[in-house]
N, C-alpha and C. Protein backbone atom coordinates (compact mmCIF):
# COMPACT_ATOMS: atom_id res chain seq x y z
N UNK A 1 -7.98 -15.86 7.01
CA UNK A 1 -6.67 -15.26 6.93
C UNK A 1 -6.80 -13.75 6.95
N UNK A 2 -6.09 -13.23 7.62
CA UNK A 2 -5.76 -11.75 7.39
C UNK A 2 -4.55 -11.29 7.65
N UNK A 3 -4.52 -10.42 7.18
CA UNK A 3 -2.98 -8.91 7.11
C UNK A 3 -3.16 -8.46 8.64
N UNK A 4 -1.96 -7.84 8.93
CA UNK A 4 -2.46 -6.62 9.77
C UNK A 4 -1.10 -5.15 9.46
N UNK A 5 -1.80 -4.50 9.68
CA UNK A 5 -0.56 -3.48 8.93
C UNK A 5 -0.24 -2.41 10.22
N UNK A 6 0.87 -1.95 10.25
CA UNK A 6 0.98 -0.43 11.09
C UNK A 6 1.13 0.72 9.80
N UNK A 7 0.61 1.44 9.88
CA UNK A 7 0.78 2.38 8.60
C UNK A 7 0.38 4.01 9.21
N UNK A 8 0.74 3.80 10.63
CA UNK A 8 0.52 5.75 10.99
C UNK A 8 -0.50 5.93 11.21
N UNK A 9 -1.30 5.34 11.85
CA UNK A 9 -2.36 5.24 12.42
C UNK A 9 -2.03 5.25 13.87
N UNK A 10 -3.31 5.13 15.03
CA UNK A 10 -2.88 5.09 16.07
C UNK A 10 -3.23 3.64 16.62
N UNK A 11 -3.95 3.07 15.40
CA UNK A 11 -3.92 1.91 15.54
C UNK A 11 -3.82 0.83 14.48
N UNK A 12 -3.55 -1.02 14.94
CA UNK A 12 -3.13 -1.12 13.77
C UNK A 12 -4.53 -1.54 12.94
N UNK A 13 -4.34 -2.04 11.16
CA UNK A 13 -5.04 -2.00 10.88
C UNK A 13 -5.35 -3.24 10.14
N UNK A 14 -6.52 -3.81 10.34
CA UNK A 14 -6.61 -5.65 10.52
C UNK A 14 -7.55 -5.88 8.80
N UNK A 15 -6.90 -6.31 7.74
CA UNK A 15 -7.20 -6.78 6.64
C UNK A 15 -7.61 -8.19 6.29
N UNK A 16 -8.39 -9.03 6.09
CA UNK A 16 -8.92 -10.24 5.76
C UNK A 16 -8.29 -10.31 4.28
N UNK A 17 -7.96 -11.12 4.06
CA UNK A 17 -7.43 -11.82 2.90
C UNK A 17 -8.63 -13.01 2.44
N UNK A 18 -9.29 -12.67 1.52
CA UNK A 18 -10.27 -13.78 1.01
C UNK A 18 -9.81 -15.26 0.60
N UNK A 19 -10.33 -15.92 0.47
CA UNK A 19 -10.02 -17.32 0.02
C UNK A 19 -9.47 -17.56 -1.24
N UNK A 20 -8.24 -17.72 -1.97
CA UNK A 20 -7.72 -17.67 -2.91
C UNK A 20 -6.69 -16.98 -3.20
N UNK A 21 -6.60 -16.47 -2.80
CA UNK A 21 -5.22 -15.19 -3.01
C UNK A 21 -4.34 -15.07 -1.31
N UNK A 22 -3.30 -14.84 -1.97
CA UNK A 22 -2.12 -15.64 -0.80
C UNK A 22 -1.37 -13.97 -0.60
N UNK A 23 -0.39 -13.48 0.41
CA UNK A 23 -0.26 -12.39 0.38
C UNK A 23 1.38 -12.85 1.81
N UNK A 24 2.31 -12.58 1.34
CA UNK A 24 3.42 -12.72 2.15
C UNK A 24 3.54 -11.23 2.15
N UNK A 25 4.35 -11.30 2.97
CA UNK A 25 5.39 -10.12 3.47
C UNK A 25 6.76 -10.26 3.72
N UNK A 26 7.52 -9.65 3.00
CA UNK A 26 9.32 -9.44 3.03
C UNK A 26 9.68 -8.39 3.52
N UNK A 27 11.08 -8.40 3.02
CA UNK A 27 11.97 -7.40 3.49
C UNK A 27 12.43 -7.37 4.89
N UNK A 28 13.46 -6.14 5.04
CA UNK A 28 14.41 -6.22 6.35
C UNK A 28 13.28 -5.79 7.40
N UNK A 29 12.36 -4.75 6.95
CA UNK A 29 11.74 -4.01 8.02
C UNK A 29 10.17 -4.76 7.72
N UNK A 30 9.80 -5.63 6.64
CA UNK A 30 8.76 -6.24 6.36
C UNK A 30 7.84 -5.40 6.05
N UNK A 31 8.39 -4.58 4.86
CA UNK A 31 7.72 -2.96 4.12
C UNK A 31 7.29 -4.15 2.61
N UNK A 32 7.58 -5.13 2.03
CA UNK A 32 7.35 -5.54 1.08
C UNK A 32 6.50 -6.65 0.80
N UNK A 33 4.82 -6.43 0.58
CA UNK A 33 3.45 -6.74 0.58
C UNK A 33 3.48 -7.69 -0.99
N UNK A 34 3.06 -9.07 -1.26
CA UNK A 34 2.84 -9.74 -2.49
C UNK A 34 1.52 -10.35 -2.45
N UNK A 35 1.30 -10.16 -3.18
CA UNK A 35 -0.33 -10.49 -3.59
C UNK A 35 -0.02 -11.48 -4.77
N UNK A 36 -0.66 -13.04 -4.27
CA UNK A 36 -0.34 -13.48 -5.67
C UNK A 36 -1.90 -14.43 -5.54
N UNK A 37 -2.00 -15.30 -6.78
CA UNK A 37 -3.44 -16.17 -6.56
C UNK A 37 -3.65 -16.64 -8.30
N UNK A 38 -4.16 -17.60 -8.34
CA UNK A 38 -4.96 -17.92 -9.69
C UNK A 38 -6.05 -16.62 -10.44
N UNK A 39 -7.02 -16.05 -9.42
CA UNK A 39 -7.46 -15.31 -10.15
C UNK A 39 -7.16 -13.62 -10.06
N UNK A 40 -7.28 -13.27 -11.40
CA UNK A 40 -6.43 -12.28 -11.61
C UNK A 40 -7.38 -10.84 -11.17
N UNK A 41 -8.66 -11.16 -11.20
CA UNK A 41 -9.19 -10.24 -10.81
C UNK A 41 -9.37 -9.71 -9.29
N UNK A 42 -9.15 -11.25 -8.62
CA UNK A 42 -9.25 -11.17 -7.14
C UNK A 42 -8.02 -10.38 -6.79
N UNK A 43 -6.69 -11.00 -6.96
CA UNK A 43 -5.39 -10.12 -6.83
C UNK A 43 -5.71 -8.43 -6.77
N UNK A 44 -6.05 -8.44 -8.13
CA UNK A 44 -5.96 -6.80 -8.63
C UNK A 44 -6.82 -6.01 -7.08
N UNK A 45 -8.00 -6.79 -6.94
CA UNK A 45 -9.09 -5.79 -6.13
C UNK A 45 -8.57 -6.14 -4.34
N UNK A 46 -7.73 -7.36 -3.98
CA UNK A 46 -7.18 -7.49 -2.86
C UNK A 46 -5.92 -5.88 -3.03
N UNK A 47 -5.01 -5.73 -3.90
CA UNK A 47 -3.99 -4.78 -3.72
C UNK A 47 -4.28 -3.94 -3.56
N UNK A 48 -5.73 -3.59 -4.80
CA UNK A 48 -6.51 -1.87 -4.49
C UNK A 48 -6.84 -1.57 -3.13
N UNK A 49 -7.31 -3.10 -2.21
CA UNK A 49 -7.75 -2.94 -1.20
C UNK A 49 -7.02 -2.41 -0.38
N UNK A 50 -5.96 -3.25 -0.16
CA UNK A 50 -4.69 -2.86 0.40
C UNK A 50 -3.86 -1.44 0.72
N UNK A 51 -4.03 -0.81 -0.96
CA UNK A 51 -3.42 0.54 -0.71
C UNK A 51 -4.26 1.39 -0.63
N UNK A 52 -5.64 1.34 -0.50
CA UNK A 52 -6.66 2.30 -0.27
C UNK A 52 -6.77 2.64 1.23
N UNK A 53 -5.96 1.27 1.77
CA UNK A 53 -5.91 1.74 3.34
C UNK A 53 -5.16 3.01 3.69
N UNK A 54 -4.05 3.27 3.22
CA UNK A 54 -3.25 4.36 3.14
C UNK A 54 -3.12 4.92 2.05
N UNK A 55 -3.59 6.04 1.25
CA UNK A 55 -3.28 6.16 -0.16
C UNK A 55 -1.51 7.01 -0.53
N UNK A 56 -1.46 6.66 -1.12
CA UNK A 56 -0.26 7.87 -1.51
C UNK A 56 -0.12 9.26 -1.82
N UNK A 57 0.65 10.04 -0.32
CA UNK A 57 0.31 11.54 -0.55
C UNK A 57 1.37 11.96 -1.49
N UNK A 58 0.73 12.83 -1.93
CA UNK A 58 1.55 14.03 -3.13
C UNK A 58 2.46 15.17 -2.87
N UNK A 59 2.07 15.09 -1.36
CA UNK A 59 3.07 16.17 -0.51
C UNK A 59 3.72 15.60 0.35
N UNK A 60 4.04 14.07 0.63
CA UNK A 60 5.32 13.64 1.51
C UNK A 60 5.30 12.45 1.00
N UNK A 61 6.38 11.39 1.25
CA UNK A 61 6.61 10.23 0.71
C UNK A 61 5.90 9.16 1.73
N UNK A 62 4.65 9.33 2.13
CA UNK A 62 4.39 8.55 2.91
C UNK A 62 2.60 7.91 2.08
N UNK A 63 2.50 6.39 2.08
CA UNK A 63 1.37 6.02 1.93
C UNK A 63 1.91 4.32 1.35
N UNK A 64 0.86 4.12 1.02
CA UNK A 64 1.14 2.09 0.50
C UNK A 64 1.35 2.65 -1.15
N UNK A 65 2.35 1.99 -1.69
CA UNK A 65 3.00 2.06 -3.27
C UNK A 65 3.15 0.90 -3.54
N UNK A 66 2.83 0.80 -5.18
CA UNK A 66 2.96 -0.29 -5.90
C UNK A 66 4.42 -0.65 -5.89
N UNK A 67 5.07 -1.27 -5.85
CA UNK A 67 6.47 -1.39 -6.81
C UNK A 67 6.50 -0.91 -8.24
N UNK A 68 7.93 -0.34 -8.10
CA UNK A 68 7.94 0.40 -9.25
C UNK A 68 7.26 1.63 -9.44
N UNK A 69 6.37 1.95 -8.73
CA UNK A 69 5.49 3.43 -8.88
C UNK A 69 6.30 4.71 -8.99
N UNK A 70 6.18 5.28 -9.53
CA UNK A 70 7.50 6.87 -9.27
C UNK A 70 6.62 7.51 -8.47
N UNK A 71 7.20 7.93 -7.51
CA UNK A 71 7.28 8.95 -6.31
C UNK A 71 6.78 10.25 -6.98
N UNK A 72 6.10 10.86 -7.17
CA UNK A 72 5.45 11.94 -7.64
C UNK A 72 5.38 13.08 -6.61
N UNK A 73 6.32 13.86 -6.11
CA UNK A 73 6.05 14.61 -5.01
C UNK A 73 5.65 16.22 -5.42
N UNK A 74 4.35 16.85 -5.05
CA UNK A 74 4.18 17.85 -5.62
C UNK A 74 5.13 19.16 -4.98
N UNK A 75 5.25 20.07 -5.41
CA UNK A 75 6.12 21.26 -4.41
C UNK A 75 5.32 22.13 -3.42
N UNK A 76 6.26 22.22 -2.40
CA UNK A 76 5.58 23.03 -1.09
C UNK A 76 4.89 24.62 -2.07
N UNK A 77 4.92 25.62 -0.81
CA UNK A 77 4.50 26.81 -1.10
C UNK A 77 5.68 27.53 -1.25
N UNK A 78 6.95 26.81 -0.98
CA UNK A 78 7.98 27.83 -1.42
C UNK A 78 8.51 27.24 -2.85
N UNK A 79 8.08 25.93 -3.41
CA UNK A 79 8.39 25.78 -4.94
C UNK A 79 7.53 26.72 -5.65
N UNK A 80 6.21 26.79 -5.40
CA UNK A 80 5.14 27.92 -6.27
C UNK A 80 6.09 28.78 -6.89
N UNK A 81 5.32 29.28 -8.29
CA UNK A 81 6.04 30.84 -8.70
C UNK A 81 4.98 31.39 -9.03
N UNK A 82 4.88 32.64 -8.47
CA UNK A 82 3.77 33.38 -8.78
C UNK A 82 3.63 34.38 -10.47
């Protein structure tokens, strides 16, 4: 089994899903990734896997997010105060 994701790349990007842990995709635009399975450790290190493909930048709203994560956006060079 595997994923395959488009995530701003120029190409897409092809994830294996190990044996045990199950992984749908929802939503309108199919932006919403579930990781579920008996073991809890496998889950955890399949999602890390997952969003390590794209991490979450600090200067635009773009990368793979947990649900629920707050958006943490740092300020350009015109928020700075010197």
């Amino acid at each position: 089994d595997s994923i395959q994701l488009q995530v701003g790349f120029s190409h897409d990007v092809v994830h294996k899903v190990p044996t045990g842990v199950d992984v749908k995709v929802a939503g309108a635009k199919q932006e919403l990734i579930t990781v579920t399975g008996i073991d809890k450790q496998k889950v955890g290190q399949v999602a890390a896997n997952i969003r390590a493909i794209r991490k979450p930048s600090a200067y635009h709203e773009k990368g793979i997010y947990y649900a629920g994560e707050p958006v943490r956006l740092k300020p350009g060079k015109a928020g700075a105060k010197k």
